[in-house]
PDB file of N, CA and C in Angstrom:
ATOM      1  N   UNK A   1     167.603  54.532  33.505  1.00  0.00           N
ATOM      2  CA  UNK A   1     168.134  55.865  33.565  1.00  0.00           C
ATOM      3  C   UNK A   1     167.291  56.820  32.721  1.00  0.00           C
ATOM      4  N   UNK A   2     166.985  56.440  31.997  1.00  0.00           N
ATOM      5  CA  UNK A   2     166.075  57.363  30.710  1.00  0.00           C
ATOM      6  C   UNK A   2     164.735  56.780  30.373  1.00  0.00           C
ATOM      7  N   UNK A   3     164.500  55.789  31.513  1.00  0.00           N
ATOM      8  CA  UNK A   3     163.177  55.473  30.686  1.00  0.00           C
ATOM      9  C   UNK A   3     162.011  56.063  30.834  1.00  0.00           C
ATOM     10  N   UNK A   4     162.083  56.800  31.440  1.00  0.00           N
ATOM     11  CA  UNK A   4     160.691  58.115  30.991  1.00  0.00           C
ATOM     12  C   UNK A   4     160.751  58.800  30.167  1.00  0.00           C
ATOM     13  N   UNK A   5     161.896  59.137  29.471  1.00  0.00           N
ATOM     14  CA  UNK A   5     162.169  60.004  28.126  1.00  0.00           C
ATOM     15  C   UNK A   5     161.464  59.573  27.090  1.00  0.00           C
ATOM     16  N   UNK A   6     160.871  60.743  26.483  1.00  0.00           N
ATOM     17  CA  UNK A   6     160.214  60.110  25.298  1.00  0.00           C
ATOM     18  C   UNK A   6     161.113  60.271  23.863  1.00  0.00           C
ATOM     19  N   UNK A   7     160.744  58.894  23.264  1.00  0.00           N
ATOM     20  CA  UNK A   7     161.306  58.963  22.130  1.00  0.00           C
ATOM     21  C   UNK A   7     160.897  58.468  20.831  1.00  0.00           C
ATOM     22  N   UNK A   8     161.202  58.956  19.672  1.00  0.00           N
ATOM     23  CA  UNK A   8     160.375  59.311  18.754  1.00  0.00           C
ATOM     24  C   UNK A   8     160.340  58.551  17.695  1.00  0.00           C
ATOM     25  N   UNK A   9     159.198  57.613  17.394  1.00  0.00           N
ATOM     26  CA  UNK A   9     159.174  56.468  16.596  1.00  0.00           C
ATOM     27  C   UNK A   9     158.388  56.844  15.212  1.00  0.00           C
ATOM     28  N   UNK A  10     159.609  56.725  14.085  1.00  0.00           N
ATOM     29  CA  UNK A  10     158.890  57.203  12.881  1.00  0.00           C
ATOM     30  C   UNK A  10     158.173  56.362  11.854  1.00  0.00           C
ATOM     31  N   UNK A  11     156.964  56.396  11.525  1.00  0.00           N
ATOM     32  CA  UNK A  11     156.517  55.441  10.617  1.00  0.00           C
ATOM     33  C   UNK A  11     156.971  55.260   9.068  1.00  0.00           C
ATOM     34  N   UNK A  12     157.793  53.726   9.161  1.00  0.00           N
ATOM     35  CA  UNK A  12     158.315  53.519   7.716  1.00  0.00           C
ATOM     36  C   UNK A  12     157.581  53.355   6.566  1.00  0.00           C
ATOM     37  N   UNK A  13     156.171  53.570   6.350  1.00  0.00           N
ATOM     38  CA  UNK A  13     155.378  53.828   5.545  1.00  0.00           C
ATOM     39  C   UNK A  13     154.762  55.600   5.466  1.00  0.00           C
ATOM     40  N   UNK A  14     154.608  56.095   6.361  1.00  0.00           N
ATOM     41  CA  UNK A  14     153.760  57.490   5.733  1.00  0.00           C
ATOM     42  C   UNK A  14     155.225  58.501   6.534  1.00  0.00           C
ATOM     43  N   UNK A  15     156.008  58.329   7.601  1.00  0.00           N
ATOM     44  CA  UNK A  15     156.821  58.899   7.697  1.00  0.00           C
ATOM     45  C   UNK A  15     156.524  59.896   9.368  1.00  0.00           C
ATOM     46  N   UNK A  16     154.920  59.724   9.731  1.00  0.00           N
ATOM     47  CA  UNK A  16     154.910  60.218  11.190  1.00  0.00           C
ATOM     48  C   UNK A  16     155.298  59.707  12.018  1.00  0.00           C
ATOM     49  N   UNK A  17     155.538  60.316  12.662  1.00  0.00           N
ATOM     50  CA  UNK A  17     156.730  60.222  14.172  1.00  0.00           C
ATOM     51  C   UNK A  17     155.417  60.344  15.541  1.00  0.00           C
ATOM     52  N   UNK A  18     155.561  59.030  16.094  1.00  0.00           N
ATOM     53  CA  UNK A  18     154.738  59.171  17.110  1.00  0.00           C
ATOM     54  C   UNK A  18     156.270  58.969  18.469  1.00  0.00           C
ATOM     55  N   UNK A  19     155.632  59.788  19.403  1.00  0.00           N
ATOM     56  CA  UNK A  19     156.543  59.526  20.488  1.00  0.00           C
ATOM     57  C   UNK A  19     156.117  58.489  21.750  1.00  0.00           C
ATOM     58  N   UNK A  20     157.544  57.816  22.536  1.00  0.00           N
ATOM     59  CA  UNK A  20     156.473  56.822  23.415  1.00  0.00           C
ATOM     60  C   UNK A  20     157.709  57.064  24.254  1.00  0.00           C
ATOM     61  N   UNK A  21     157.279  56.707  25.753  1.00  0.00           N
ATOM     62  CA  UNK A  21     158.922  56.889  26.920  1.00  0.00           C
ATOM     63  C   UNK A  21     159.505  55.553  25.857  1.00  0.00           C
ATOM     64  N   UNK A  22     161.140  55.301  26.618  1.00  0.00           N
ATOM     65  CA  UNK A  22     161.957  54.405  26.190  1.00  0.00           C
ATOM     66  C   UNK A  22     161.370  53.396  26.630  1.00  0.00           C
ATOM     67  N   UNK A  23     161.117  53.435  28.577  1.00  0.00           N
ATOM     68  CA  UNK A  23     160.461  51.943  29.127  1.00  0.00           C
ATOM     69  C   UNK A  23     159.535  51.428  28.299  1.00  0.00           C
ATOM     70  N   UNK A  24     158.740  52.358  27.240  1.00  0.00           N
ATOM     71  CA  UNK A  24     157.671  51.460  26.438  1.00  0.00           C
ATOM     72  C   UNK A  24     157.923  50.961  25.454  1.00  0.00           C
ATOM     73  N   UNK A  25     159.076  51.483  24.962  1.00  0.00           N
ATOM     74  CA  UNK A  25     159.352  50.940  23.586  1.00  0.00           C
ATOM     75  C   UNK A  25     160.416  50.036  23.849  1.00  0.00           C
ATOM     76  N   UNK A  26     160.606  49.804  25.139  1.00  0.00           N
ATOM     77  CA  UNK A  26     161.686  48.163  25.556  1.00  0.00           C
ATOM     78  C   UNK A  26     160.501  47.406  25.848  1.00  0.00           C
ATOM     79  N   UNK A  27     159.437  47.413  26.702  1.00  0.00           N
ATOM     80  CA  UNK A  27     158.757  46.506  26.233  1.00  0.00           C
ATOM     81  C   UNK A  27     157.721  45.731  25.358  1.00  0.00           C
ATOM     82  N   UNK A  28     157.640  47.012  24.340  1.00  0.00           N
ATOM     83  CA  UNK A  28     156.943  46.386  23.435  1.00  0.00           C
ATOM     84  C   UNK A  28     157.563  45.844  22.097  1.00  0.00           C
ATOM     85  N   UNK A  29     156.509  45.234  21.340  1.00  0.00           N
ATOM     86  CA  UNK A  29     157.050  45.131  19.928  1.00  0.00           C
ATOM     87  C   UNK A  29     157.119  45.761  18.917  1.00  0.00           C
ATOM     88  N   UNK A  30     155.812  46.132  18.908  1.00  0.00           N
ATOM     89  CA  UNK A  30     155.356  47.032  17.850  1.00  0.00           C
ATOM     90  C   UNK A  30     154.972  48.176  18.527  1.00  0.00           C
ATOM     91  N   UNK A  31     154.392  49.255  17.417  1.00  0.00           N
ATOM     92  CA  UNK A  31     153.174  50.212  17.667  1.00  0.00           C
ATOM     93  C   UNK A  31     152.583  50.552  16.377  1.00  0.00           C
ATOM     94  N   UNK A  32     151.407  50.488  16.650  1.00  0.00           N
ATOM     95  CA  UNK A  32     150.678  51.582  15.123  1.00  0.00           C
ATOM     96  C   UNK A  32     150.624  52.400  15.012  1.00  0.00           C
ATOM     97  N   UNK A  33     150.510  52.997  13.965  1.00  0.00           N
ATOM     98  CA  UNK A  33     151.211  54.478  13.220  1.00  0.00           C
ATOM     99  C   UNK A  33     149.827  55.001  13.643  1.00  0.00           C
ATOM    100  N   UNK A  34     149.456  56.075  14.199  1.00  0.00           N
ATOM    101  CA  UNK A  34     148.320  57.249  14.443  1.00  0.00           C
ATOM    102  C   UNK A  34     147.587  57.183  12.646  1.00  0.00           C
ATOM    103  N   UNK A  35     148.803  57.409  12.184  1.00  0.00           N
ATOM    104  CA  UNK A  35     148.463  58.128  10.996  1.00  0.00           C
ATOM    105  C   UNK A  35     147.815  57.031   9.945  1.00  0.00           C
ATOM    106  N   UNK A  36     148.634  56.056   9.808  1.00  0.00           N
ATOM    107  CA  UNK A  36     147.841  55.105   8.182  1.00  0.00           C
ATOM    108  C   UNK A  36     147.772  53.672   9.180  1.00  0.00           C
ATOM    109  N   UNK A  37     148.186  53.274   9.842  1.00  0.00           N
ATOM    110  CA  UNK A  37     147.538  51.798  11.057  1.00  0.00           C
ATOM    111  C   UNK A  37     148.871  50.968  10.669  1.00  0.00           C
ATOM    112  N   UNK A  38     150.151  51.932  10.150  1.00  0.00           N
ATOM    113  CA  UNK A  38     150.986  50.452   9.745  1.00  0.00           C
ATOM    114  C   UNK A  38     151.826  50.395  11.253  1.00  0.00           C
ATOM    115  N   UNK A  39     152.048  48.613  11.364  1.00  0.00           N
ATOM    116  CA  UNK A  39     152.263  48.124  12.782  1.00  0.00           C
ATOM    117  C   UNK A  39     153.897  48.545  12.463  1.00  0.00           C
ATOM    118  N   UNK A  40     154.545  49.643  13.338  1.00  0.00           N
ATOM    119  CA  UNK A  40     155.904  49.427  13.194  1.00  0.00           C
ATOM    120  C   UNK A  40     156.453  48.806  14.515  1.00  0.00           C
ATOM    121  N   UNK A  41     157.638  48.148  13.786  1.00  0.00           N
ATOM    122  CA  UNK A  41     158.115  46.925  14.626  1.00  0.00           C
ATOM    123  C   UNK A  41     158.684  47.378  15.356  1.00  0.00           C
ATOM    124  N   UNK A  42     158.792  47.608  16.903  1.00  0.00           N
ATOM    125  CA  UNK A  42     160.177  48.071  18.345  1.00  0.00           C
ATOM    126  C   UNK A  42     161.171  47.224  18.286  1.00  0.00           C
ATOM    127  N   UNK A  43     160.972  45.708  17.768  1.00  0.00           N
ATOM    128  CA  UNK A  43     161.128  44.621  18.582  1.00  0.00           C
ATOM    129  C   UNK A  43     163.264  44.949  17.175  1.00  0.00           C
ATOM    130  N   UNK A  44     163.113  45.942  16.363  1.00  0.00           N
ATOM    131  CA  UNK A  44     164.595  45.256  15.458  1.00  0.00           C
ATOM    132  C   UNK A  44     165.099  46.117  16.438  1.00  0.00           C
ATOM    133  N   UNK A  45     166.734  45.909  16.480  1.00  0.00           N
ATOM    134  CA  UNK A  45     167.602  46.605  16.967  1.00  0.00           C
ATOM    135  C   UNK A  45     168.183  47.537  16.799  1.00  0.00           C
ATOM    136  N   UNK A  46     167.899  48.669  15.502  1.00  0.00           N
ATOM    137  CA  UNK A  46     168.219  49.781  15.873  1.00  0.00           C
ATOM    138  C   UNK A  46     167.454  50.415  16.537  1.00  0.00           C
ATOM    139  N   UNK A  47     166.254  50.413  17.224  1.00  0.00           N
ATOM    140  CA  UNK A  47     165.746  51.470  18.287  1.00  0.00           C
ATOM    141  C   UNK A  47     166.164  51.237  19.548  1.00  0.00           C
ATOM    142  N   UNK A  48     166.810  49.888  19.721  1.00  0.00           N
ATOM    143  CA  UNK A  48     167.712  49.345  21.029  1.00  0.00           C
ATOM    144  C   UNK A  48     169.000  50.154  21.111  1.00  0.00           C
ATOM    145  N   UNK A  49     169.398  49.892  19.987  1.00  0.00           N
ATOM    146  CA  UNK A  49     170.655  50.279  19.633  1.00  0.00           C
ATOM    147  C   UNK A  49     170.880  52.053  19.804  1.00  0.00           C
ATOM    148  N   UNK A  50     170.535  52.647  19.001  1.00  0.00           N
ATOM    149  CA  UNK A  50     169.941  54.102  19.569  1.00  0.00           C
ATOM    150  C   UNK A  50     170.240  54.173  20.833  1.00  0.00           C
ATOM    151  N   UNK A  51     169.009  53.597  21.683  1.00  0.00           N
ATOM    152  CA  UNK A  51     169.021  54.040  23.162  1.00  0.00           C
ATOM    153  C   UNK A  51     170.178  53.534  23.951  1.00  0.00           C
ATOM    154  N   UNK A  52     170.695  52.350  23.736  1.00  0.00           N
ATOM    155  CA  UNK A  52     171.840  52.076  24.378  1.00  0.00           C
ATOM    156  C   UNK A  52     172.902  53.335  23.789  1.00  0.00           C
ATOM    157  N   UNK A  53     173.182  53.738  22.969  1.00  0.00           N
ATOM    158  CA  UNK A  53     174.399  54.589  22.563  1.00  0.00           C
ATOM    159  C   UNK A  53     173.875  56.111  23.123  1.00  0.00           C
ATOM    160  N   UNK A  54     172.602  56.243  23.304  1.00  0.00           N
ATOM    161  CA  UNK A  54     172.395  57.258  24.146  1.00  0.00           C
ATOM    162  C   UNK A  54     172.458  57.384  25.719  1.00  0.00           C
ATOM    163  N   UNK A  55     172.557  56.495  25.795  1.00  0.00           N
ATOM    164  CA  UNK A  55     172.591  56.175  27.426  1.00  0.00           C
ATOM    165  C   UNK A  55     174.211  56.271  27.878  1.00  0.00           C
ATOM    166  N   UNK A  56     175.001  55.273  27.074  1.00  0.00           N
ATOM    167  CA  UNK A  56     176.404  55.320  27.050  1.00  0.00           C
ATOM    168  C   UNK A  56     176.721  56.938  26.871  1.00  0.00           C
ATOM    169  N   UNK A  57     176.904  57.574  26.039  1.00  0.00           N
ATOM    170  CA  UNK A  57     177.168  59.119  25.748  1.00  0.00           C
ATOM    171  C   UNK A  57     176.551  59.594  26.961  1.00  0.00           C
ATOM    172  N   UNK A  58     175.264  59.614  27.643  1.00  0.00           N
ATOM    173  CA  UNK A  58     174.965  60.707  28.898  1.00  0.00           C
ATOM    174  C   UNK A  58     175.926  60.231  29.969  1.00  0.00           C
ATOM    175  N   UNK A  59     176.321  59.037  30.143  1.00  0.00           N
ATOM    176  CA  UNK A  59     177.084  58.589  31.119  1.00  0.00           C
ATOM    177  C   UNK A  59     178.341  58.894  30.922  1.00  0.00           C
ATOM    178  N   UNK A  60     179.208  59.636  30.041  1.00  0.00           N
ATOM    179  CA  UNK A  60     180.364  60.087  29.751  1.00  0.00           C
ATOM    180  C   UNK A  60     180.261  61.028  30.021  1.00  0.00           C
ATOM    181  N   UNK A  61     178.918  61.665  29.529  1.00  0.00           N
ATOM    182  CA  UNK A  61     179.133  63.543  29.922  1.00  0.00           C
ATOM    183  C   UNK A  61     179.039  63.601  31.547  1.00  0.00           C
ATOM    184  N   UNK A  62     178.421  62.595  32.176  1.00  0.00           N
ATOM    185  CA  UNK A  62     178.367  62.978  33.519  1.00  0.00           C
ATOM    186  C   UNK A  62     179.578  62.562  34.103  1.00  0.00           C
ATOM    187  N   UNK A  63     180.198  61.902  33.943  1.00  0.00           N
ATOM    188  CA  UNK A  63     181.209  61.296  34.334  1.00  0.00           C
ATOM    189  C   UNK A  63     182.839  63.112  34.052  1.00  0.00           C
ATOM    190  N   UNK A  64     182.475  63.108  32.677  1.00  0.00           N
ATOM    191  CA  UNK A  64     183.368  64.346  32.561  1.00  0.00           C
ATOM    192  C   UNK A  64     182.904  65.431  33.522  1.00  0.00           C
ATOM    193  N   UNK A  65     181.490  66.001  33.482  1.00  0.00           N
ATOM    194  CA  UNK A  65     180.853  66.833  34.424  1.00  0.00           C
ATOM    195  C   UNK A  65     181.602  66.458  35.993  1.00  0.00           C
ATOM    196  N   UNK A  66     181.247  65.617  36.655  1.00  0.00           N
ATOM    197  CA  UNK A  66     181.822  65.489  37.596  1.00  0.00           C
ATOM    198  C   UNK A  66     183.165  65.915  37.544  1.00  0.00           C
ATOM    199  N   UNK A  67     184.419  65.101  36.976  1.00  0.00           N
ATOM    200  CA  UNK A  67     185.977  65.495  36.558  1.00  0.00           C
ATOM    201  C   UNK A  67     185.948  67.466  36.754  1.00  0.00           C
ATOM    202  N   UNK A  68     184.975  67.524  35.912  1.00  0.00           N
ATOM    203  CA  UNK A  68     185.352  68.489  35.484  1.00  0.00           C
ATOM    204  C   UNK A  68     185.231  70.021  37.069  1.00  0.00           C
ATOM    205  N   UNK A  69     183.968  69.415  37.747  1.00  0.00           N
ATOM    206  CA  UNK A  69     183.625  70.002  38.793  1.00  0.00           C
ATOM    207  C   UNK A  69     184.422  69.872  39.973  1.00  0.00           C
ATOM    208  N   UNK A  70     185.501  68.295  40.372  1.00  0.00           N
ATOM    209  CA  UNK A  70     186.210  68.423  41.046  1.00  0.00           C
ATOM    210  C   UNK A  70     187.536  69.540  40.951  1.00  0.00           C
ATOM    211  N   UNK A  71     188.173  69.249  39.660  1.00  0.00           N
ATOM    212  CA  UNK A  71     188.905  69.915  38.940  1.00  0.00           C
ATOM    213  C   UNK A  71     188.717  71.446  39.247  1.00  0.00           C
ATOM    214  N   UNK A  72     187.438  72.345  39.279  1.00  0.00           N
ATOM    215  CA  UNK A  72     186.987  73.362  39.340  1.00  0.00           C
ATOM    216  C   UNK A  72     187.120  73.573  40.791  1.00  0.00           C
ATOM    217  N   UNK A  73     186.664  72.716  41.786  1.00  0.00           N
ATOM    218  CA  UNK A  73     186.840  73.279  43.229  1.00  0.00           C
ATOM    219  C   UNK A  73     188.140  73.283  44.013  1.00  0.00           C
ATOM    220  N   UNK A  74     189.107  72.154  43.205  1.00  0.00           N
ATOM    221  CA  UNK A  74     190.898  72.255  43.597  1.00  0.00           C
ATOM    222  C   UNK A  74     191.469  73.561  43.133  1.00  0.00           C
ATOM    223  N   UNK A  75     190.899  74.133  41.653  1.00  0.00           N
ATOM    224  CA  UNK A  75     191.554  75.173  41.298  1.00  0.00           C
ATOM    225  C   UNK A  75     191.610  76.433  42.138  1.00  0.00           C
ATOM    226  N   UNK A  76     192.430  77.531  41.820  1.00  0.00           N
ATOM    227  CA  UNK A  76     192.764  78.587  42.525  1.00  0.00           C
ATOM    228  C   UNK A  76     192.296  79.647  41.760  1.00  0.00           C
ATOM    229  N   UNK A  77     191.475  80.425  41.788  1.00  0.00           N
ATOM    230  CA  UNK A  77     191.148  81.181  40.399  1.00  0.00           C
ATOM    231  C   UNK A  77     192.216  83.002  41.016  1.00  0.00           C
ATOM    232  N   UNK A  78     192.526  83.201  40.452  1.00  0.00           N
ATOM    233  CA  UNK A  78     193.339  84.734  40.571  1.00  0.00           C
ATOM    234  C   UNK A  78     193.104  85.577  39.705  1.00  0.00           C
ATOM    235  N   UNK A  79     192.944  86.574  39.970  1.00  0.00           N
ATOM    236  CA  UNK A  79     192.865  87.673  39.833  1.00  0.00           C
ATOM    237  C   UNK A  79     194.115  88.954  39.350  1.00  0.00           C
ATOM    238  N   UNK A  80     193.731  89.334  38.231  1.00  0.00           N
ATOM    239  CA  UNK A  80     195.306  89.473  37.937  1.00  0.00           C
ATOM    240  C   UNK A  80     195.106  91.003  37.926  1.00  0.00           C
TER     241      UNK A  80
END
């Protein structure tokens, strides 16, 4: 659903943020920092974790979006 989105991997040594889509950072392990060469790891689970809870949340808003659009075309709007 999101895996072309890019998202933003910060280095736990100097603190730059390189960005990569999601599909890349599910399949990789690591990446090196642009900035000082330190290998940061993909492979722990909060950058999983992240994207799963982001994925869950867009799928609620669409889910309300929809609700919310049926809801909108049953209504009667008046004019007072």
């Amino acid at each position: 659903m999101f895996d072309n989105e890019e998202i933003g991997i910060p280095c736990p040594e100097c603190g730059h943020e390189t960005s990569r889509p999601v599909a890349w950072v599910k399949a990789n392990d690591e990446l090196p920092c642009r900035r000082c060469g330190t290998a940061i790891v993909l492979a722990n689970e909060k950058h999983l974790i992240t994207i799963e809870q982001v994925a869950r949340n867009m799928t609620k808003l669409r889910r309300s979006l929809a609700k919310f659009r049926r809801n909108a075309r049953g209504a009667r709007w008046h004019r007072w």
